[in-house]
N, C-alpha and C. Protein backbone atom coordinates (compact mmCIF):
# COMPACT_ATOMS: atom_id res chain seq x y z
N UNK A 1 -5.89 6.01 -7.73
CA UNK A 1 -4.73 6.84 -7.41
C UNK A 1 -5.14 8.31 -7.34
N UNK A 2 -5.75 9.03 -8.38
CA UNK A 2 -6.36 9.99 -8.59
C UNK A 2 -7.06 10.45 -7.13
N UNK A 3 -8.10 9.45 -6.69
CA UNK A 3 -9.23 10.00 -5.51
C UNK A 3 -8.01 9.91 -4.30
N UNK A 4 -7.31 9.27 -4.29
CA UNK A 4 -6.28 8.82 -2.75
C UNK A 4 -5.52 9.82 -2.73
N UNK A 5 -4.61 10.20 -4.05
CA UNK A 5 -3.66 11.05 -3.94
C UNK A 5 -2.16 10.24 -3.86
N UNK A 6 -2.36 9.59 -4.48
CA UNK A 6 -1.70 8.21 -4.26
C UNK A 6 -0.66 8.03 -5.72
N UNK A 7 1.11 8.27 -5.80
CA UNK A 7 1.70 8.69 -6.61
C UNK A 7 1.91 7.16 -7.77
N UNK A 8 1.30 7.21 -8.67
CA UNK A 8 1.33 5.32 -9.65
C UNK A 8 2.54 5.76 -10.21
N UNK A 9 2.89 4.39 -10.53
CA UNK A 9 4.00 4.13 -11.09
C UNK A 9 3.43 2.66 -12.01
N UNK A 10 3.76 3.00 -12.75
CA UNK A 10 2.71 1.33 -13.75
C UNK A 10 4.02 0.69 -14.44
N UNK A 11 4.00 -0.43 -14.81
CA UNK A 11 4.50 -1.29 -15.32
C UNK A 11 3.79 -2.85 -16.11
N UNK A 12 4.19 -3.05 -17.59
CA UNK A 12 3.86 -4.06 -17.99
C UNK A 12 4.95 -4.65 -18.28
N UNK A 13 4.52 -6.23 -18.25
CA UNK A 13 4.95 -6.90 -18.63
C UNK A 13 5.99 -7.15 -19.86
N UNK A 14 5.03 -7.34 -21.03
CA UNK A 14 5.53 -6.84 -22.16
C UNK A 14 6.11 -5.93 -22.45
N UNK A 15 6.63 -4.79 -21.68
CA UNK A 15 7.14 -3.91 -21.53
C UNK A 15 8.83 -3.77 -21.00
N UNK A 16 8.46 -4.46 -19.84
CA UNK A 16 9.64 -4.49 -18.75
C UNK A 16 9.71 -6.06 -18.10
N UNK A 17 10.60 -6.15 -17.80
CA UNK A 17 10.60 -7.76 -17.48
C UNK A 17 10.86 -7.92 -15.90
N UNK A 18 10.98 -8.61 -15.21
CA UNK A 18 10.70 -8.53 -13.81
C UNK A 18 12.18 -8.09 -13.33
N UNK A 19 13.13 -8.67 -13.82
CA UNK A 19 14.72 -7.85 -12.89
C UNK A 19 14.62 -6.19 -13.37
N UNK A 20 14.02 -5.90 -14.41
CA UNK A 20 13.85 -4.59 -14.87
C UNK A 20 13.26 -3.85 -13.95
N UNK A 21 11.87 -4.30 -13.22
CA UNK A 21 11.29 -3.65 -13.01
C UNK A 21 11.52 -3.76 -11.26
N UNK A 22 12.45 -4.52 -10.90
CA UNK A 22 12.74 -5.03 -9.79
C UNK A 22 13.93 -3.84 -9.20
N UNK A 23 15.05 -3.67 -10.12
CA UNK A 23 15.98 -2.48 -10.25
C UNK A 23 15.15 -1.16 -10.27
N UNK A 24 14.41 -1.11 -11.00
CA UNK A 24 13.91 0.23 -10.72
C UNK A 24 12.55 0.73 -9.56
N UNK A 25 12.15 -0.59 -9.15
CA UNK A 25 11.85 -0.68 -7.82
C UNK A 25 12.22 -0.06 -6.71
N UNK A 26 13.49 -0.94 -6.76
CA UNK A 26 14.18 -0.91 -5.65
C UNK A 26 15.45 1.02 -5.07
N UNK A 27 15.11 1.98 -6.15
CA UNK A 27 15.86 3.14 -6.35
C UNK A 27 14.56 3.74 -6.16
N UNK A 28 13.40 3.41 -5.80
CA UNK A 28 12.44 4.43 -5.31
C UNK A 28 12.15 3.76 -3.84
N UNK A 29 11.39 5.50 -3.35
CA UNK A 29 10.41 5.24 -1.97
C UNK A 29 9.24 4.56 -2.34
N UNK A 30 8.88 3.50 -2.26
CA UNK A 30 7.91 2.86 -2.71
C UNK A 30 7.23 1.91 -1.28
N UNK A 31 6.06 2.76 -0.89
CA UNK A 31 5.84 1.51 0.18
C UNK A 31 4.45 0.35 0.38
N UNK A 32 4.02 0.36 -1.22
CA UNK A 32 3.15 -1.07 -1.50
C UNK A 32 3.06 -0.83 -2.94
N UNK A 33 2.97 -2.05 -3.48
CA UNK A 33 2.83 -2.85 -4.85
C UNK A 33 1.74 -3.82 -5.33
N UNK A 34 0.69 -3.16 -6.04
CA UNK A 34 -0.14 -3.75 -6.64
C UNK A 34 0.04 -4.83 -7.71
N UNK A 35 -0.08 -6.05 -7.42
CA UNK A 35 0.48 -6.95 -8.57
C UNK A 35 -1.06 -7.26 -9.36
N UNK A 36 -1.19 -6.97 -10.62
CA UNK A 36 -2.28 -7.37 -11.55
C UNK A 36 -1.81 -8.31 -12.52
N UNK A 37 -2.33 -9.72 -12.84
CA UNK A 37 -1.66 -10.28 -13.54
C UNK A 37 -0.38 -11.10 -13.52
N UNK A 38 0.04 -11.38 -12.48
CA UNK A 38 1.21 -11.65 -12.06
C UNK A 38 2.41 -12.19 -13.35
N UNK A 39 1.93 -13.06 -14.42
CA UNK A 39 2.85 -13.50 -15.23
C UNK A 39 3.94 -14.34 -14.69
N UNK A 40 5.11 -14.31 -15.33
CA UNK A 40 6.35 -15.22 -14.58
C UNK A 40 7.09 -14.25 -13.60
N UNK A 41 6.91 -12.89 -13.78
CA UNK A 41 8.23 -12.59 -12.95
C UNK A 41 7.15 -12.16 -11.44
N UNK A 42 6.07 -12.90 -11.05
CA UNK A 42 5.09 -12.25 -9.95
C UNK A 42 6.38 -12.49 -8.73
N UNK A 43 6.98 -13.80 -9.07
CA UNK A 43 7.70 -14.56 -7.49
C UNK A 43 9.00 -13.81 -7.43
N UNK A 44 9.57 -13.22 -8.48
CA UNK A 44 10.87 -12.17 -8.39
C UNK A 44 10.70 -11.27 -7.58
N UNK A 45 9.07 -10.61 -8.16
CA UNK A 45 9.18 -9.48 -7.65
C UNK A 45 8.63 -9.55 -6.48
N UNK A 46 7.84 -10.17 -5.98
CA UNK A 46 7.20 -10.43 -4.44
C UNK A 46 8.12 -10.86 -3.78
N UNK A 47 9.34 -11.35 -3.92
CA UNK A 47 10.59 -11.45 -2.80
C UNK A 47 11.98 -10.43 -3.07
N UNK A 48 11.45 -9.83 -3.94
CA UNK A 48 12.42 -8.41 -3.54
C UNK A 48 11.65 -7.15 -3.01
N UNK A 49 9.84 -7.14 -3.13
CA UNK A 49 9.24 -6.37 -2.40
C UNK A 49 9.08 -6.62 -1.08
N UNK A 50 9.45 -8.14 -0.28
CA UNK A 50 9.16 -8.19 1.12
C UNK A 50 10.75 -8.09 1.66
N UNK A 51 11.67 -8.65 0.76
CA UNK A 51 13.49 -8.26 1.20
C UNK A 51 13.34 -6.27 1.42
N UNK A 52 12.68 -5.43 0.72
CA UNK A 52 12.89 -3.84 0.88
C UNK A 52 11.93 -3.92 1.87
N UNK A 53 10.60 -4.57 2.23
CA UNK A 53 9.89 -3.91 3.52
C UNK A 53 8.57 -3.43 2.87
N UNK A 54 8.29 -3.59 1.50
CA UNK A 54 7.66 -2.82 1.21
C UNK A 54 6.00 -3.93 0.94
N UNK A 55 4.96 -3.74 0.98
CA UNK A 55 3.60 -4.48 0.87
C UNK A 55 3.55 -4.80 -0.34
N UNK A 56 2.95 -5.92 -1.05
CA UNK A 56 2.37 -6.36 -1.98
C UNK A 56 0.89 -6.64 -1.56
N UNK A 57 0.13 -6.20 -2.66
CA UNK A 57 -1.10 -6.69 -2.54
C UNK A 57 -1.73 -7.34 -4.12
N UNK A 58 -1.37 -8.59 -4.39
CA UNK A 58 -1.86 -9.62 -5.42
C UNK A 58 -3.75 -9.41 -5.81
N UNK A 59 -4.47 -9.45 -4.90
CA UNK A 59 -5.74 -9.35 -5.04
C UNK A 59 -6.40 -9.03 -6.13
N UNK A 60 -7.08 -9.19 -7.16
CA UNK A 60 -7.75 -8.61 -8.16
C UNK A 60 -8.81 -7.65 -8.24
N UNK A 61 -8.00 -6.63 -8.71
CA UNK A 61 -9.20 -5.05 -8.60
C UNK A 61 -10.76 -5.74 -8.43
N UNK A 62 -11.41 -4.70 -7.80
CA UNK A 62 -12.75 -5.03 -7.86
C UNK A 62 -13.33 -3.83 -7.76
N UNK A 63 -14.62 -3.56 -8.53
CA UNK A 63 -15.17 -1.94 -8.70
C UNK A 63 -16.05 -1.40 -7.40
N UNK A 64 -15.56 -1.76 -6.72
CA UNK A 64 -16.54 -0.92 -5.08
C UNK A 64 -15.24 -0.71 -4.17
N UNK A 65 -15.85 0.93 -4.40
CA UNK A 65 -14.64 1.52 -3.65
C UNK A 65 -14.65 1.40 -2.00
N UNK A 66 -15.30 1.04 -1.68
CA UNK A 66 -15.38 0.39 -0.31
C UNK A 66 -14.35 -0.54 -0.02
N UNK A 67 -13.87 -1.34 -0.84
CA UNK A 67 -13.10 -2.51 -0.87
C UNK A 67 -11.42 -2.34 -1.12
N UNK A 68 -11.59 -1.32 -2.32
CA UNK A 68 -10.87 -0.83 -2.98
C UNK A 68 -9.68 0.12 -2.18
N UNK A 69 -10.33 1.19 -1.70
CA UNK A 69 -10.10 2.49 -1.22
C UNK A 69 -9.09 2.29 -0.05
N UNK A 70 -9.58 0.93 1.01
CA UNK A 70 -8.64 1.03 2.37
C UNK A 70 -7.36 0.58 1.53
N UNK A 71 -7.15 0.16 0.71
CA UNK A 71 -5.60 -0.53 0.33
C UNK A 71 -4.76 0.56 0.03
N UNK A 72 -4.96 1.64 -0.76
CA UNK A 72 -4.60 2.63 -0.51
C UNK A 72 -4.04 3.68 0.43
N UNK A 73 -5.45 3.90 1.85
CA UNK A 73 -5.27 4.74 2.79
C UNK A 73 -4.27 4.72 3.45
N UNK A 74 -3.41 5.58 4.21
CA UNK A 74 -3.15 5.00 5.04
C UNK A 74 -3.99 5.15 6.46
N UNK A 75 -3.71 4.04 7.18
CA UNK A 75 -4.49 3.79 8.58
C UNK A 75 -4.35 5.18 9.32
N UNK A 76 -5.47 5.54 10.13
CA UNK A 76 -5.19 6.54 11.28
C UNK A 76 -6.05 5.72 12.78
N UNK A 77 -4.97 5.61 13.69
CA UNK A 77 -5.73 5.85 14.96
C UNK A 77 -5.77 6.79 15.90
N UNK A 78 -7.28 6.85 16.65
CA UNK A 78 -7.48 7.89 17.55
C UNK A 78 -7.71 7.50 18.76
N UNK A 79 -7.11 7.90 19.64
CA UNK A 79 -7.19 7.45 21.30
C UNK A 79 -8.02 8.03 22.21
N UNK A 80 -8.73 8.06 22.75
CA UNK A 80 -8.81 8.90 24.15
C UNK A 80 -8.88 8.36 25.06
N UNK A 81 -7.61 9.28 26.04
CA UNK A 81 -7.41 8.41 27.65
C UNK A 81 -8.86 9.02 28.68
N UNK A 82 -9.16 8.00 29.31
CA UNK A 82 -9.97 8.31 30.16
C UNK A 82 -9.82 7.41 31.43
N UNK A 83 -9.60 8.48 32.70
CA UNK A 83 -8.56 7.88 33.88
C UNK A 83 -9.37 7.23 34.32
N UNK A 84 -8.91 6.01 35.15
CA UNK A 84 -9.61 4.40 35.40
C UNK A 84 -10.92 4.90 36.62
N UNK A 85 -10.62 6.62 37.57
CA UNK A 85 -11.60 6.50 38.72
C UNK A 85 -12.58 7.74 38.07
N UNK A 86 -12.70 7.80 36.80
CA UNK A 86 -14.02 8.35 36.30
C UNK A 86 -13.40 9.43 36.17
N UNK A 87 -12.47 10.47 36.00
CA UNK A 87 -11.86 11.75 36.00
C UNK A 87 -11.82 11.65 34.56
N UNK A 88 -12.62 12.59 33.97
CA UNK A 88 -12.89 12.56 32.56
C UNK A 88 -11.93 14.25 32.14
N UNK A 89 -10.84 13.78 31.11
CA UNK A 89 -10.32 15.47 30.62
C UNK A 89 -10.83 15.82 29.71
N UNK A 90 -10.53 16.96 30.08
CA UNK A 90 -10.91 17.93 28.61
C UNK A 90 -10.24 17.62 27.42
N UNK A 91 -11.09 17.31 26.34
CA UNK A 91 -10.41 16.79 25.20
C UNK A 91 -10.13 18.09 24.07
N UNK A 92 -9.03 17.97 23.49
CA UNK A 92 -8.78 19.06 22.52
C UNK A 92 -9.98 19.34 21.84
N UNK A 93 -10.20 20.40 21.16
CA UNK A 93 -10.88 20.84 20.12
C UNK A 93 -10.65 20.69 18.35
N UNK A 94 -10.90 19.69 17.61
CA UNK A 94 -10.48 20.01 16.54
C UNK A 94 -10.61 20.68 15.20
């Protein structure tokens, strides 16, 4: 979260129970959910995170940030048009 910039919000189990944490879910901008551990309330909360729109990702941490890091990002794409009879433009400067 730290290297991404990426705002956590944590929750345990033992802590909070899945309609708990499902309600207070659902009153934030939240647009993916790391499930560690799933416990009993994993299936609550994975069908009130795909009813809001929002990603779950179940997967179990793993220490190479290579792996790690895209789940986080978000995606960027970059285009460049280049006209079909070879007329090449000038591309911005960035």
């Amino acid at each position: 979260a730290r290297a991404t910039g990426v705002r956590l919000i944590t929750s345990e189990e033992s802590d909070e129970d899945g309609p708990s944490f499902v309600a207070r879910l659902a009153g934030r901008s939240v647009e993916r959910v790391r499930l560690v551990g799933l416990g009993t309330a994993g299936h609550e909360i994975r069908r009130t995170c795909h009813a809001l729109f929002v990603s779950v990702d179940d997967a179990p941490p793993v220490s190479a940030a290579e792996i790690e890091l895209p789940r986080w990002l978000r995606e960027q794409a970059v285009s460049i048009t280049a006209h079909r009879h070879g007329r090449i433009e000038l591309l911005p400067t960035i």
